[in-house]
Protein backbone atom coordinates (compact mmCIF):
# COMPACT_ATOMS: atom_id res chain seq x y z
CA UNK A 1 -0.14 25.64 -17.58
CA UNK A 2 -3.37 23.52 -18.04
CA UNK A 3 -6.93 25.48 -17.91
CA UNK A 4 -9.79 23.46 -17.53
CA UNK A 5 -10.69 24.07 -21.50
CA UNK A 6 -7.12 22.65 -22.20
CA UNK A 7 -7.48 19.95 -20.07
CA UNK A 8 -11.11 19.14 -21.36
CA UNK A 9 -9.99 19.00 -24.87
CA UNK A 10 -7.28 16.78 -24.02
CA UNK A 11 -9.67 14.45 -22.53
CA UNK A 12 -11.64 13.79 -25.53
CA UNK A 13 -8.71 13.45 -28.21
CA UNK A 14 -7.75 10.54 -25.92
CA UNK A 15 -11.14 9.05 -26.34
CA UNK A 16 -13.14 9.86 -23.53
CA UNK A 17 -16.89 10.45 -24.10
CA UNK A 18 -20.22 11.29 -23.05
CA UNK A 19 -21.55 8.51 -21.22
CA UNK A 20 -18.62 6.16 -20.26
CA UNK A 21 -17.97 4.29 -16.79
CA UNK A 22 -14.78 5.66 -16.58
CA UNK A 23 -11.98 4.71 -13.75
CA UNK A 24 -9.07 7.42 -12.63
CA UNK A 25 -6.02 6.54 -11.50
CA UNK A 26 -4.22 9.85 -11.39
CA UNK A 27 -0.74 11.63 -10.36
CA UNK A 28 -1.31 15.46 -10.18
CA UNK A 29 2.12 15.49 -9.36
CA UNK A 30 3.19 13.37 -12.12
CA UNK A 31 0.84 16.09 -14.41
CA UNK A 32 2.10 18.97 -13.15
CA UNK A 33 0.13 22.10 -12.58
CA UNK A 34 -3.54 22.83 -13.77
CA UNK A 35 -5.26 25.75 -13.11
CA UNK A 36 -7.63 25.17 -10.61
CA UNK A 37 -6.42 21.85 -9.31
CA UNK A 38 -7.96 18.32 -8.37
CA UNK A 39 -11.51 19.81 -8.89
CA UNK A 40 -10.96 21.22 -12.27
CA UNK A 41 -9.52 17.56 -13.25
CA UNK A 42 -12.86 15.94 -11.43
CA UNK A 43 -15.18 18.67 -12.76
CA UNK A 44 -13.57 18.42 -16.43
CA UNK A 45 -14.11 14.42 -16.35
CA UNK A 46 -17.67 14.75 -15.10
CA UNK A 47 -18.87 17.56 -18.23
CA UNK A 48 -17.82 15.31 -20.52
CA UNK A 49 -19.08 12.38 -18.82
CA UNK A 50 -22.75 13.63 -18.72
CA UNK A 51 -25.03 12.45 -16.94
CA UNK A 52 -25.54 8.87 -18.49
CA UNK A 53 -21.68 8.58 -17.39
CA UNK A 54 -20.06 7.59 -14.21
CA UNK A 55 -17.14 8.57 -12.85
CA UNK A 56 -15.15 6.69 -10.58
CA UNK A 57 -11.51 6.70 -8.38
CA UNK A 58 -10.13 4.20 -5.99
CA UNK A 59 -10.16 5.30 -2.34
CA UNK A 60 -8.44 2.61 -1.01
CA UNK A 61 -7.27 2.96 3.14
CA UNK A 62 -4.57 1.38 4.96
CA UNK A 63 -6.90 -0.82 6.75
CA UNK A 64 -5.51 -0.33 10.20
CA UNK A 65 -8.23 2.13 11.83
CA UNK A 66 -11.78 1.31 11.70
CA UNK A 67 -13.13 2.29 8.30
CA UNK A 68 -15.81 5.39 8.02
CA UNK A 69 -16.55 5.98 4.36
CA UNK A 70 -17.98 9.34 5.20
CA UNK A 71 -14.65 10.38 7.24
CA UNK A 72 -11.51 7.85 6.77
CA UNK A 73 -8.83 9.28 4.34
CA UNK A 74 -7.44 7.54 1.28
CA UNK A 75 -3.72 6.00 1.56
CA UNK A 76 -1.63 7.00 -1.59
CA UNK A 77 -4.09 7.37 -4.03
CA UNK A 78 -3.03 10.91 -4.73
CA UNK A 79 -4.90 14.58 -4.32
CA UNK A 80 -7.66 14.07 -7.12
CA UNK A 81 -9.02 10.62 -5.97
CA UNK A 82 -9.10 12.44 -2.07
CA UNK A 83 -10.68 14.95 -3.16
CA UNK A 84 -13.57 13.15 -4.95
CA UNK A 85 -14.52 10.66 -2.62
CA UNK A 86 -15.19 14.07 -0.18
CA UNK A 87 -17.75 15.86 -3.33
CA UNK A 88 -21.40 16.29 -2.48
CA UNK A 89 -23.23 13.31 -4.08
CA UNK A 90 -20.34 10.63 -4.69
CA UNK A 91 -20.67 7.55 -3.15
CA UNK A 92 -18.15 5.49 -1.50
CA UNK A 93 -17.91 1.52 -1.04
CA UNK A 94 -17.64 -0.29 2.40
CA UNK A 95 -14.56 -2.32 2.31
CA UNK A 96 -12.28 -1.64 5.19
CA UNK A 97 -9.06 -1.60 2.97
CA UNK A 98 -9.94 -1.80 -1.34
CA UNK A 99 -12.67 0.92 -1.24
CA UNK A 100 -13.89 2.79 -4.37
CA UNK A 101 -15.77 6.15 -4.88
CA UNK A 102 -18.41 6.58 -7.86
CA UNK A 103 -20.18 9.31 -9.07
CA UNK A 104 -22.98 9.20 -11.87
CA UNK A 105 -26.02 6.89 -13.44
CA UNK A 106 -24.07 3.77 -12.28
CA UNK A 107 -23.05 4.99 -9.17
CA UNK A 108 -25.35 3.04 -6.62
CA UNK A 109 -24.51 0.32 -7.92
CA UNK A 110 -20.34 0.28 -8.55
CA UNK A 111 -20.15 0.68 -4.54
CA UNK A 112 -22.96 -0.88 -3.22
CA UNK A 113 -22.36 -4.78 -1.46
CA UNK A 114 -18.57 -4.70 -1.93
CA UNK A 115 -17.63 -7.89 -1.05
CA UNK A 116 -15.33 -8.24 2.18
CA UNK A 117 -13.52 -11.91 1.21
CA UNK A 118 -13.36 -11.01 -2.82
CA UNK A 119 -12.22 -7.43 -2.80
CA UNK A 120 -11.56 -6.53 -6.43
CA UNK A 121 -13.40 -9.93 -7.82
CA UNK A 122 -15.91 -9.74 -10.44
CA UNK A 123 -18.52 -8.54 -7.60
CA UNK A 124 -16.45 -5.70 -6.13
CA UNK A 125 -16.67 -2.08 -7.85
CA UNK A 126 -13.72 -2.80 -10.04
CA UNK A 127 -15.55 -5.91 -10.91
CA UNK A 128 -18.65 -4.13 -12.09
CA UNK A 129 -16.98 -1.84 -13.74
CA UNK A 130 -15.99 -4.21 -16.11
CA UNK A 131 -19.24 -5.84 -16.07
CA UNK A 132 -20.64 -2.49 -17.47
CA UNK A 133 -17.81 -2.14 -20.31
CA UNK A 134 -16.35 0.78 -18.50
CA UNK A 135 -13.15 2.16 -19.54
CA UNK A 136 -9.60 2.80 -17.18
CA UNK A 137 -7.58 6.36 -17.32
CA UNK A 138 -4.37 6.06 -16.17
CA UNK A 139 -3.37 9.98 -15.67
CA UNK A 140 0.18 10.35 -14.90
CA UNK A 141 0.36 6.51 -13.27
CA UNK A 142 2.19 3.54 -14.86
CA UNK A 143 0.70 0.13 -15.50
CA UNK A 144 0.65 -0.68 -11.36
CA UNK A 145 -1.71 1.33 -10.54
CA UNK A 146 -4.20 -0.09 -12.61
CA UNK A 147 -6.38 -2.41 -10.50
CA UNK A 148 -8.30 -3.72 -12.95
CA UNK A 149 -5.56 -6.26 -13.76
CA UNK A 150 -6.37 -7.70 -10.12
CA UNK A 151 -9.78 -8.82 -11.72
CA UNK A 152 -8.08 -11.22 -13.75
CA UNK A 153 -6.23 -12.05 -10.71
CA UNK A 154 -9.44 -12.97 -8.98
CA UNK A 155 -11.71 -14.51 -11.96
CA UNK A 156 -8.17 -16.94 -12.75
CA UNK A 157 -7.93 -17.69 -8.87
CA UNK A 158 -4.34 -16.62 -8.48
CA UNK A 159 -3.21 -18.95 -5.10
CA UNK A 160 -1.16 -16.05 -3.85
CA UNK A 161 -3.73 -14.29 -1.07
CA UNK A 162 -3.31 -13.05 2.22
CA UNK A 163 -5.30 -12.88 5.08
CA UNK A 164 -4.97 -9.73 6.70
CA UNK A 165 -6.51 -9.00 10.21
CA UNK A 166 -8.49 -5.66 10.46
CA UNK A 167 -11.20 -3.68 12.27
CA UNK A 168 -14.07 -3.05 11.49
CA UNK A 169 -17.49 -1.79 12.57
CA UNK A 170 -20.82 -4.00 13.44
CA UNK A 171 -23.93 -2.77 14.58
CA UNK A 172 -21.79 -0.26 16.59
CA UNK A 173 -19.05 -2.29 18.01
CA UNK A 174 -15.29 -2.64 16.85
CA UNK A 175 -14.80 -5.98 15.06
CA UNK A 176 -11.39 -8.19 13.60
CA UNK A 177 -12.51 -9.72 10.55
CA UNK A 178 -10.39 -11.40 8.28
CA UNK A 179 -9.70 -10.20 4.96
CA UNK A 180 -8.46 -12.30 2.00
CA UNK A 181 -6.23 -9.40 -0.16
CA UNK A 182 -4.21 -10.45 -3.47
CA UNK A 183 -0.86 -9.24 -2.46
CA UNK A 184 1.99 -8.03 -4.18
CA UNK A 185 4.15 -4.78 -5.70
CA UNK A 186 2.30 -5.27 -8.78
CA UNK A 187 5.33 -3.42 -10.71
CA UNK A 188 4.94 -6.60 -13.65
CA UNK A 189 1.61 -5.21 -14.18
CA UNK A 190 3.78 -3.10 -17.01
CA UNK A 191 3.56 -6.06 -18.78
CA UNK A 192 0.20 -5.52 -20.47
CA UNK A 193 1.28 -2.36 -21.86
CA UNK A 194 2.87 -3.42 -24.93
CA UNK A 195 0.88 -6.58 -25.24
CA UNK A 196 -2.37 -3.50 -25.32
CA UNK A 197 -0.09 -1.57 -27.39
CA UNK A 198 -0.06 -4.26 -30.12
CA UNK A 199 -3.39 -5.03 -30.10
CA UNK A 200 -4.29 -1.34 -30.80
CA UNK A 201 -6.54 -1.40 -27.31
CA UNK A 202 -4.16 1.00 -26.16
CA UNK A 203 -4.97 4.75 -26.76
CA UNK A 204 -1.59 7.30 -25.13
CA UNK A 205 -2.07 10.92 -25.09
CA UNK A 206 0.51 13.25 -23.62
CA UNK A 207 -1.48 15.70 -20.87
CA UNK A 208 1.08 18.41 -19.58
CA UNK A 209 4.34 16.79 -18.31
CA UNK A 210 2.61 13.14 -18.17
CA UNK A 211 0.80 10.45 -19.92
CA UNK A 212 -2.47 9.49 -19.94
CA UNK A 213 -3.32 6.21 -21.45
CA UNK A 214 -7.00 5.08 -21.81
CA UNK A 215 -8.06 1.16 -22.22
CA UNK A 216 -11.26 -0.92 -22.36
CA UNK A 217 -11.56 -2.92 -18.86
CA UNK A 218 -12.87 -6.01 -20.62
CA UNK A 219 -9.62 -5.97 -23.14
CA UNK A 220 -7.27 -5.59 -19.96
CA UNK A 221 -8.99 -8.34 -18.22
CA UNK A 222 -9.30 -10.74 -21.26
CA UNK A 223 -5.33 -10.20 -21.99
CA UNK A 224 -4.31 -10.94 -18.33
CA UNK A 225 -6.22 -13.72 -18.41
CA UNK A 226 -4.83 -15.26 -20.82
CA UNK A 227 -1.54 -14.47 -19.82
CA UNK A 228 -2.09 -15.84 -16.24
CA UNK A 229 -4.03 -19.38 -18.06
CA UNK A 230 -0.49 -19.83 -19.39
CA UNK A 231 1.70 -18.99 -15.90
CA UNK A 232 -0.44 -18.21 -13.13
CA UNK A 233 2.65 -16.17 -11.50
CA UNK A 234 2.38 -14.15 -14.34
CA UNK A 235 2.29 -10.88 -12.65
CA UNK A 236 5.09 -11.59 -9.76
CA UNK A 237 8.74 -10.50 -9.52
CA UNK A 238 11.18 -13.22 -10.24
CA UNK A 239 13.75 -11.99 -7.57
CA UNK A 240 14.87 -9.02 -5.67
CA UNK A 241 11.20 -8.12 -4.65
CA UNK A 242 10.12 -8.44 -1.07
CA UNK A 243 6.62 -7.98 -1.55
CA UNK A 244 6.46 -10.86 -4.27
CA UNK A 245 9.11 -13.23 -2.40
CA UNK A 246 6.60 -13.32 -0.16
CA UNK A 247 3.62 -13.81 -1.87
CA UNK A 248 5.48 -16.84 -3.22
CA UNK A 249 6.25 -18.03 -0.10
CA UNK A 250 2.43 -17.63 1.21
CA UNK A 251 1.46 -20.46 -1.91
CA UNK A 252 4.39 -22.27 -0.53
């Protein structure tokens, strides 16, 4: 069993510290149990944080009801990141579908003007994470989960977008807007963990029955980009993946 003392100290052997803009992508599941649950993991991550840190979690929607960042549920992002997005005093972002939730100095402005046709570009909360030097936790999650990647995606103007149709609320009426989303299963994102691996930008900690691995935004974004400069389908499926067939087809 992890206690919130455990679970702090593994935090900090990884190489969390006082101060960072960190990003949580997390698996409680994947963790198995702590004592106290998804607000011992939040509350842990803030103490160490301080307050010149930020803390933030995706709290990305299925885009298909009209988005209320004070009421509309997260979609798959797992029982820590719905949890914080509900805490007195975090903020959350206005995009109708890629929305993040911040906590911290940097809070205000990580969420604020998320950009509807650029969703995780170098303006959206992702974006300015990176901006700021901020660091990604992946807790329990593999490589796909790490949306950082997708700022590579946007900054090297990766032709495979969709436009997806969804609602969304102006000065009090129900609107379709179009939304341009980069879209695929994202599994080949597992290919920047050996190439961070190699370049020692990679720190891996085991916390209870998963792994957390902690990274530099700007060295995940600099690697991808590179890797997408040489084959700008870097990150899709070859074959045998629906999602990426037709992301192929879309360019096509």
């Amino acid at each position: 069993m992890l206690t919130k003392e455990k679970l702090k100290h593994a935090f900090m052997e990884i190489g969390i510290k006082e101060g960072m803009v960190l990003v949580v992508h997390t698996s409680l599941r994947n963790v198995g149990y702590i004592e106290g649950g998804p607000i011992v993991v939040i509350e842990s991550l803030l103490e160490i944080l301080g307050d010149d840190g930020t803390l933030v979690m995706p709290s990305m929607t299925n885009g298909e009801e009209v988005f209320d960042p004070k009421k509309t549920p997260t979609d798959g992002m797992g029982v820590v990141a719905e949890t914080f997005w509900q805490m007195p005093f975090v903020k959350r972002s206005s995009h109708p579908n890629s929305s993040f939730a911040a906590k911290g100095k940097y809070a205000e402005e990580i969420i604020s003007s998320h950009p509807l046709d650029d969703p995780e570009g170098i303006k959206s909360p992702i974006g300015k994470v990176f901006q700021l030097n901020g660091s990604i936790l992946l807790l329990g999650v593999s490589f796909n989960a790490n949306t950082v990647i997708h700022v590579a995606e946007s900054v090297s103007e990766v032709p495979y977008r969709i436009v997806a149709d969804m609602p969304l609320l102006k000065n009090g009426k129900v609107e379709k807007v179009s939304v341009p989303l980069i879209n695929h299963c994202c599994q080949n994102f597992s290919k920047m963990e050996p190439l961070l691996k190699s370049s020692n930008l990679l720190s891996t900690h085991q916390i209870g029955k998963g792994i957390a691995q902690l990274m530099k935004a700007k060295d995940v974004v600099e690697i991808a980009c590179e890797q997408l400069n040489r084959n700008i389908y870097y990150f899709l499926c070859e074959k045998d993946c629906e999602e990426c067939m037709q992301a192929r087809e879309y360019v096509s």
